[in-house]
C-alpha atoms as a PDB file:
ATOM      1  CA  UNK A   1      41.348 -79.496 -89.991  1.00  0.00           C
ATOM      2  CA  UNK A   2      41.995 -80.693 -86.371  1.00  0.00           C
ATOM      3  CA  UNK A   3      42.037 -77.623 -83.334  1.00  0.00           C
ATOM      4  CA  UNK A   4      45.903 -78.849 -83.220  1.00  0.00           C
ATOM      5  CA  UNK A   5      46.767 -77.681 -86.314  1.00  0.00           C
ATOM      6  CA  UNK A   6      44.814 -74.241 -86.609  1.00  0.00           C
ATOM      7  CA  UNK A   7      46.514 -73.377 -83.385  1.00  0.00           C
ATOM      8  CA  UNK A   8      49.785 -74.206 -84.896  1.00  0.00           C
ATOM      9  CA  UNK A   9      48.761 -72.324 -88.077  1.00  0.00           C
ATOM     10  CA  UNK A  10      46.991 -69.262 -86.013  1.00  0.00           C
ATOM     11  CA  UNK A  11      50.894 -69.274 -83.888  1.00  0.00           C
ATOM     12  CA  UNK A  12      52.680 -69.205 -86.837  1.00  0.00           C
ATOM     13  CA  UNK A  13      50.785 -65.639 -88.012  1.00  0.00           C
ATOM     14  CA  UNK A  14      50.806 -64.468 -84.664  1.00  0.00           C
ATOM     15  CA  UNK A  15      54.636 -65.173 -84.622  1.00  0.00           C
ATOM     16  CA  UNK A  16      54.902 -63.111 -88.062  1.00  0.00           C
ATOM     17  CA  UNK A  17      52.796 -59.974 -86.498  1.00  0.00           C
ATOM     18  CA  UNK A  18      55.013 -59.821 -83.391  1.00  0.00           C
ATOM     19  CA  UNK A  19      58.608 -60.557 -83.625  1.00  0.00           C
ATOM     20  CA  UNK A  20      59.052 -60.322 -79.875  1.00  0.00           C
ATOM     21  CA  UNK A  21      56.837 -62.677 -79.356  1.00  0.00           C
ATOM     22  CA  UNK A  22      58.990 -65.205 -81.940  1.00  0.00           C
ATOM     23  CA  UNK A  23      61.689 -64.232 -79.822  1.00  0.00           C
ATOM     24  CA  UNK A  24      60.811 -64.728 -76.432  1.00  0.00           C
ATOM     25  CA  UNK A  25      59.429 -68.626 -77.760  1.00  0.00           C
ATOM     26  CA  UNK A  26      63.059 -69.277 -79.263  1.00  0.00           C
ATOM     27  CA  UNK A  27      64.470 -68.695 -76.674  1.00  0.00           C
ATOM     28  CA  UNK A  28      63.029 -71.478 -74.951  1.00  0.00           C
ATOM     29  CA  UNK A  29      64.193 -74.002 -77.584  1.00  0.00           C
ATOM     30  CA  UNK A  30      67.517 -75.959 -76.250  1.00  0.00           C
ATOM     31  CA  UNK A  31      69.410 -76.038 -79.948  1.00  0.00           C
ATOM     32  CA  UNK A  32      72.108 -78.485 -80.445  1.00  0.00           C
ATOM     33  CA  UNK A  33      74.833 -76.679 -82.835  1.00  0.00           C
ATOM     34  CA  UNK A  34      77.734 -78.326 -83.770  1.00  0.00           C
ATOM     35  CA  UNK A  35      80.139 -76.771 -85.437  1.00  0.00           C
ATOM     36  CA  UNK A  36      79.977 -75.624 -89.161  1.00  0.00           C
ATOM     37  CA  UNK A  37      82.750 -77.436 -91.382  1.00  0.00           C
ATOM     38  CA  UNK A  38      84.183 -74.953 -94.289  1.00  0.00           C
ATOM     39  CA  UNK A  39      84.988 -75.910 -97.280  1.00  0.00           C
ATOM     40  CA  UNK A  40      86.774 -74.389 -99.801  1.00  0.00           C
ATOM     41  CA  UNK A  41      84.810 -74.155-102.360  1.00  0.00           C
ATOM     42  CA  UNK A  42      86.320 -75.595-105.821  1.00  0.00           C
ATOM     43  CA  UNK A  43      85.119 -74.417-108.836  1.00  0.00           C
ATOM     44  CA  UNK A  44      83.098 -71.047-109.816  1.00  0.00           C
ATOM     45  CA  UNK A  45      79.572 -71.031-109.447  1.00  0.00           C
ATOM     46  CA  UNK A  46      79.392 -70.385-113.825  1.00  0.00           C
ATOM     47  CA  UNK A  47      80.781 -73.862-114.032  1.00  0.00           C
ATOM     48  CA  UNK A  48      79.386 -75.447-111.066  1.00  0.00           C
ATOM     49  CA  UNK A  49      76.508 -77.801-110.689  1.00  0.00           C
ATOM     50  CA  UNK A  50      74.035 -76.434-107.928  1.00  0.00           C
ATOM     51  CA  UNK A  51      71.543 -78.365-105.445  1.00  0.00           C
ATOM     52  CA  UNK A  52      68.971 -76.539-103.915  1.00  0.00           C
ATOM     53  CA  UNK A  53      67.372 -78.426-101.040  1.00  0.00           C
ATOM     54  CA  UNK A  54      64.233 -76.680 -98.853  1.00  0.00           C
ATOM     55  CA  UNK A  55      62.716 -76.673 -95.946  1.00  0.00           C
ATOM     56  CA  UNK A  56      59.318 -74.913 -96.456  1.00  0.00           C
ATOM     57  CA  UNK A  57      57.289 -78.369 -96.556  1.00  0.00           C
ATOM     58  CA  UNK A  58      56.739 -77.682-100.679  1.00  0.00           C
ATOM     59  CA  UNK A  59      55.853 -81.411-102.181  1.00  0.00           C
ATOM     60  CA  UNK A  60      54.151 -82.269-105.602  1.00  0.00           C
ATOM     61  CA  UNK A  61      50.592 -82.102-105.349  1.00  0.00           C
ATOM     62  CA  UNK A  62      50.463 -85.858-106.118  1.00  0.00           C
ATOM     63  CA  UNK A  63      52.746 -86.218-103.218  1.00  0.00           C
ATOM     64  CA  UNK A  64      51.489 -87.598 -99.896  1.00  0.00           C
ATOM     65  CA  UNK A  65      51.742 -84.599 -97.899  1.00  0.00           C
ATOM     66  CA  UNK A  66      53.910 -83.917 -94.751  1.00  0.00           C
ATOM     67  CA  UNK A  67      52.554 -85.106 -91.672  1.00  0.00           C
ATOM     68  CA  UNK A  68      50.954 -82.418 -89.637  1.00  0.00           C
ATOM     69  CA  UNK A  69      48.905 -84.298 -87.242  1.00  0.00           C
ATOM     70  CA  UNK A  70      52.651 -85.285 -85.229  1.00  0.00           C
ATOM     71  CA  UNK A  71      53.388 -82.402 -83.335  1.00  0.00           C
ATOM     72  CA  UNK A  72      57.475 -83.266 -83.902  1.00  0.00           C
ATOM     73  CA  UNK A  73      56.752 -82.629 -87.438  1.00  0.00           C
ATOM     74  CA  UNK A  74      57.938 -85.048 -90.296  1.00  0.00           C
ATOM     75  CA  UNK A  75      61.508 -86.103 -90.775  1.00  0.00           C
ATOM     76  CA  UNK A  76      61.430 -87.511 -94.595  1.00  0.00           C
ATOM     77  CA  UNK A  77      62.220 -85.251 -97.810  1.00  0.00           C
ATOM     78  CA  UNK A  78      60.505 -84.982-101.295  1.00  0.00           C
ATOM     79  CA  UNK A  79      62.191 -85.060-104.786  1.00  0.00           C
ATOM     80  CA  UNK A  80      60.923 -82.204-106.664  1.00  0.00           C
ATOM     81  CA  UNK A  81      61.950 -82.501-110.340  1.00  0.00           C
ATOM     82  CA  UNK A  82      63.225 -79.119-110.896  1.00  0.00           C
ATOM     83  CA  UNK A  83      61.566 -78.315-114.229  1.00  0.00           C
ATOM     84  CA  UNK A  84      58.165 -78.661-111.904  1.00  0.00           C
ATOM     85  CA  UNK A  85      55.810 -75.605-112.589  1.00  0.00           C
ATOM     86  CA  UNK A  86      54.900 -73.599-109.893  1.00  0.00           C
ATOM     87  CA  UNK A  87      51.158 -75.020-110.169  1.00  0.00           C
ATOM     88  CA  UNK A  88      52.364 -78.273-109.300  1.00  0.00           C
ATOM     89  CA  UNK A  89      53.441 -77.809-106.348  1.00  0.00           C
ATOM     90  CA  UNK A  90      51.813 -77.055-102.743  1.00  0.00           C
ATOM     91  CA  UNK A  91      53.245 -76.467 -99.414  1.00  0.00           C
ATOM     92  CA  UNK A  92      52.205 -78.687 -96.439  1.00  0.00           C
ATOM     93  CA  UNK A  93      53.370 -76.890 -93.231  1.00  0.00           C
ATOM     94  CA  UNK A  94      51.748 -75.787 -90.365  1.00  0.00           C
ATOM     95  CA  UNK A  95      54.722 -73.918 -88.283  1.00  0.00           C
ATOM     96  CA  UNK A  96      55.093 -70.740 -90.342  1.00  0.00           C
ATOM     97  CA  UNK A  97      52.930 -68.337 -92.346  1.00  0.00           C
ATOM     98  CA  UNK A  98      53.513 -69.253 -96.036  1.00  0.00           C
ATOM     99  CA  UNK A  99      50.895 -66.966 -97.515  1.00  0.00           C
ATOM    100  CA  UNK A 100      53.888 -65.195 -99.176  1.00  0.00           C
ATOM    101  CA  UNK A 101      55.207 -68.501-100.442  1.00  0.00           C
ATOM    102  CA  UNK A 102      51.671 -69.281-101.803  1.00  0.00           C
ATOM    103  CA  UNK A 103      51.755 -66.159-103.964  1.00  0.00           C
ATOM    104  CA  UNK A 104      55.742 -66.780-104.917  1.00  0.00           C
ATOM    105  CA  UNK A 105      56.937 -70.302-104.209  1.00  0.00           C
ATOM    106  CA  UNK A 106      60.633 -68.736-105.215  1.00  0.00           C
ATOM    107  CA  UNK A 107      60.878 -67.708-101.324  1.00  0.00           C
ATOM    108  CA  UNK A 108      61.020 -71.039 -99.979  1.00  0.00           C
ATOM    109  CA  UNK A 109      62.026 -73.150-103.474  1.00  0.00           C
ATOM    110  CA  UNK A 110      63.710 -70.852-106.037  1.00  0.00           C
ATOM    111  CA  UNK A 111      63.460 -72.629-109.009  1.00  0.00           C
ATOM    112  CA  UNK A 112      63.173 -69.956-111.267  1.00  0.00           C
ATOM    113  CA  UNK A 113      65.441 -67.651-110.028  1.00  0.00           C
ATOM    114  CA  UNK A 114      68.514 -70.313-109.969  1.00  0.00           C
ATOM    115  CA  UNK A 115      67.005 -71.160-113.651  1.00  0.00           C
ATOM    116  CA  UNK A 116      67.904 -67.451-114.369  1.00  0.00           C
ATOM    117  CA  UNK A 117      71.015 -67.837-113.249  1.00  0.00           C
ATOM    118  CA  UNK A 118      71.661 -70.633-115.470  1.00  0.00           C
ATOM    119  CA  UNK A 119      70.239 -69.324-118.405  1.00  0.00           C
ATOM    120  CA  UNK A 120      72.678 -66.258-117.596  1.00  0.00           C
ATOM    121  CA  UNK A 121      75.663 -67.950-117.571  1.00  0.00           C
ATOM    122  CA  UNK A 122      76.198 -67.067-113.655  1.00  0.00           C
ATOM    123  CA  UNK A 123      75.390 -70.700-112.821  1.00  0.00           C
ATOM    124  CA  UNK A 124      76.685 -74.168-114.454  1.00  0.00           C
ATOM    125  CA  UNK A 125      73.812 -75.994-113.925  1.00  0.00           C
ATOM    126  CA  UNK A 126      70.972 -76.733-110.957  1.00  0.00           C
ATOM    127  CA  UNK A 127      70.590 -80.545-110.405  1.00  0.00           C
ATOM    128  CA  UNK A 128      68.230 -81.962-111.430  1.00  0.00           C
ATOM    129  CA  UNK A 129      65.939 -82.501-108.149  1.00  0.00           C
ATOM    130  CA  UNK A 130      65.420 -80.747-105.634  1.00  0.00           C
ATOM    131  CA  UNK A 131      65.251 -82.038-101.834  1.00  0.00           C
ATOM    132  CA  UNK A 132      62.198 -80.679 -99.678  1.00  0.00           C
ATOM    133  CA  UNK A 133      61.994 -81.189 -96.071  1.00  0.00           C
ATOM    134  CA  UNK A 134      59.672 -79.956 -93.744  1.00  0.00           C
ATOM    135  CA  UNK A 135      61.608 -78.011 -91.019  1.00  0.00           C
ATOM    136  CA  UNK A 136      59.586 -78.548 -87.905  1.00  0.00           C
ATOM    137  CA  UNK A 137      61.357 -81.200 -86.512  1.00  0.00           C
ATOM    138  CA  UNK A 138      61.678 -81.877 -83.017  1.00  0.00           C
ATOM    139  CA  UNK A 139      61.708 -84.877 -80.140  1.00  0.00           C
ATOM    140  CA  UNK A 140      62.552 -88.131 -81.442  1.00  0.00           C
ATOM    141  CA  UNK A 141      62.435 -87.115 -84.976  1.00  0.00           C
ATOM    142  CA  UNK A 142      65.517 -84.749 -84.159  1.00  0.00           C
ATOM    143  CA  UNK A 143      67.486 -88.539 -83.980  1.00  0.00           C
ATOM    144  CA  UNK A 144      65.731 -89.601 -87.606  1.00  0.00           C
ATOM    145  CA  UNK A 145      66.544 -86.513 -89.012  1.00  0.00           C
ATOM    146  CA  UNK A 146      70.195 -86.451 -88.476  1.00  0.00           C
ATOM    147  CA  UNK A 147      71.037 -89.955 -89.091  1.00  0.00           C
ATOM    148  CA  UNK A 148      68.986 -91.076 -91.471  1.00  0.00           C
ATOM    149  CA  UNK A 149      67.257 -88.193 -93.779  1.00  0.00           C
ATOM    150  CA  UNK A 150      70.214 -85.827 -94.143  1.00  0.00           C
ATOM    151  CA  UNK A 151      72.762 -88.333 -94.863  1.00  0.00           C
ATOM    152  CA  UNK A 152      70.214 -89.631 -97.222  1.00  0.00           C
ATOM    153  CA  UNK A 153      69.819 -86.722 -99.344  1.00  0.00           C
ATOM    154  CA  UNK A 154      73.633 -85.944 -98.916  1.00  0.00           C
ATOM    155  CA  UNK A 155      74.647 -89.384-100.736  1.00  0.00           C
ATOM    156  CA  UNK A 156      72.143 -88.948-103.919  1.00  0.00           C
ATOM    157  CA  UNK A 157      73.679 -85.233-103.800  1.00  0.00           C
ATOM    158  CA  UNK A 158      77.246 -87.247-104.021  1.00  0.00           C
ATOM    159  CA  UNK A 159      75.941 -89.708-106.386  1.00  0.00           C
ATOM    160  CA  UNK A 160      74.930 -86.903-108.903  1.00  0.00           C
ATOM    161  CA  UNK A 161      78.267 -84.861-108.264  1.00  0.00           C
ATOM    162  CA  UNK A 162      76.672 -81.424-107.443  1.00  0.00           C
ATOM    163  CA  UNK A 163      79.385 -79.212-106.531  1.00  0.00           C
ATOM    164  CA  UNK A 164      76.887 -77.329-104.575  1.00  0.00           C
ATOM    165  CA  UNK A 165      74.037 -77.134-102.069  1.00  0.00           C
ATOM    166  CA  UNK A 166      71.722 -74.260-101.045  1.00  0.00           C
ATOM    167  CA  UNK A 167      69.860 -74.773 -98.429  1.00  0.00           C
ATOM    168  CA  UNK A 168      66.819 -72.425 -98.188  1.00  0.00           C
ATOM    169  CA  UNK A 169      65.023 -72.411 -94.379  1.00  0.00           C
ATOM    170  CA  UNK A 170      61.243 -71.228 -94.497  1.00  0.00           C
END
């Protein structure tokens, strides 16, 4: 492992320990926020089909990992198949402390839990696959990101008709 990326992992545990700390290095960051479009929504979540799409860096083992060694992070996504067992998966992600995750990936991909909902009639459906990003992205992938990997995932989630989408941040 490169000194760049134990720094970045020893920052993100540092981060975790002291909150203040967290907050005085956000408050450097110069976000762009546009405005957030609402929807009605249009059918009840018991008859709905959901989408769940992450951005704890989780990827299939036999996944290429996301790439840590650019420090604007990785703009492309992952299809999870969402019947994947927990073992399958790891998480590649150097920005925050997922030793929680490790122990319960359902805190950055809840597969399980939106299963339960299925199987308890409080949910229609969860799509098929789930879409994993890794959400350190910065610089000129900021561009990539936007224009490219988000509409991507937001036409297969239009091609397979989920009602839908959950987007869980890590």
């Amino acid at each position: 492992m490169t000194f760049i990326r134990l720094k970045n992992r020893f920052l993100a545990r540092a981060f975790t320990s002291f909150p203040s700390l967290a907050a005085r290095w956000g408050r450097r960051l110069d976000a762009n926020i546009a405005g957030i479009p609402w929807t009605e929504p249009r059918k009840p979540l018991k008859e709905a089909v959901l989408a769940l799409v992450a951005t704890g860096g989780v990827h299939l083992k036999t996944q290429q990992p996301f790439n840590m060694a650019d420090p604007n992070g990785d703009p492309t996504f992952r299809e999870i198949p969402t019947d994947t067992p927990a073992d399958s998966l790891t998480i590649t992600h150097d920005y925050y402390d997922h030793r929680d995750a490790e122990r319960d990936l359902n805190l950055v991909l809840p597969l399980q839990r939106l299963q339960e909902l299925v199987e308890s009639g409080a949910l229609g459906a969860l799509y098929t696959t789930a879409f994993s990003l890794m959400g350190h992205i910065d610089g000129p992938h900021l561009k990539t990101l936007q224009e490219e990997t988000a509409p991507a995932i937001a036409r297969k989630l239009a091609d397979a008709k989920a009602d839908y989408a959950l987007l869980v941040p890590a």
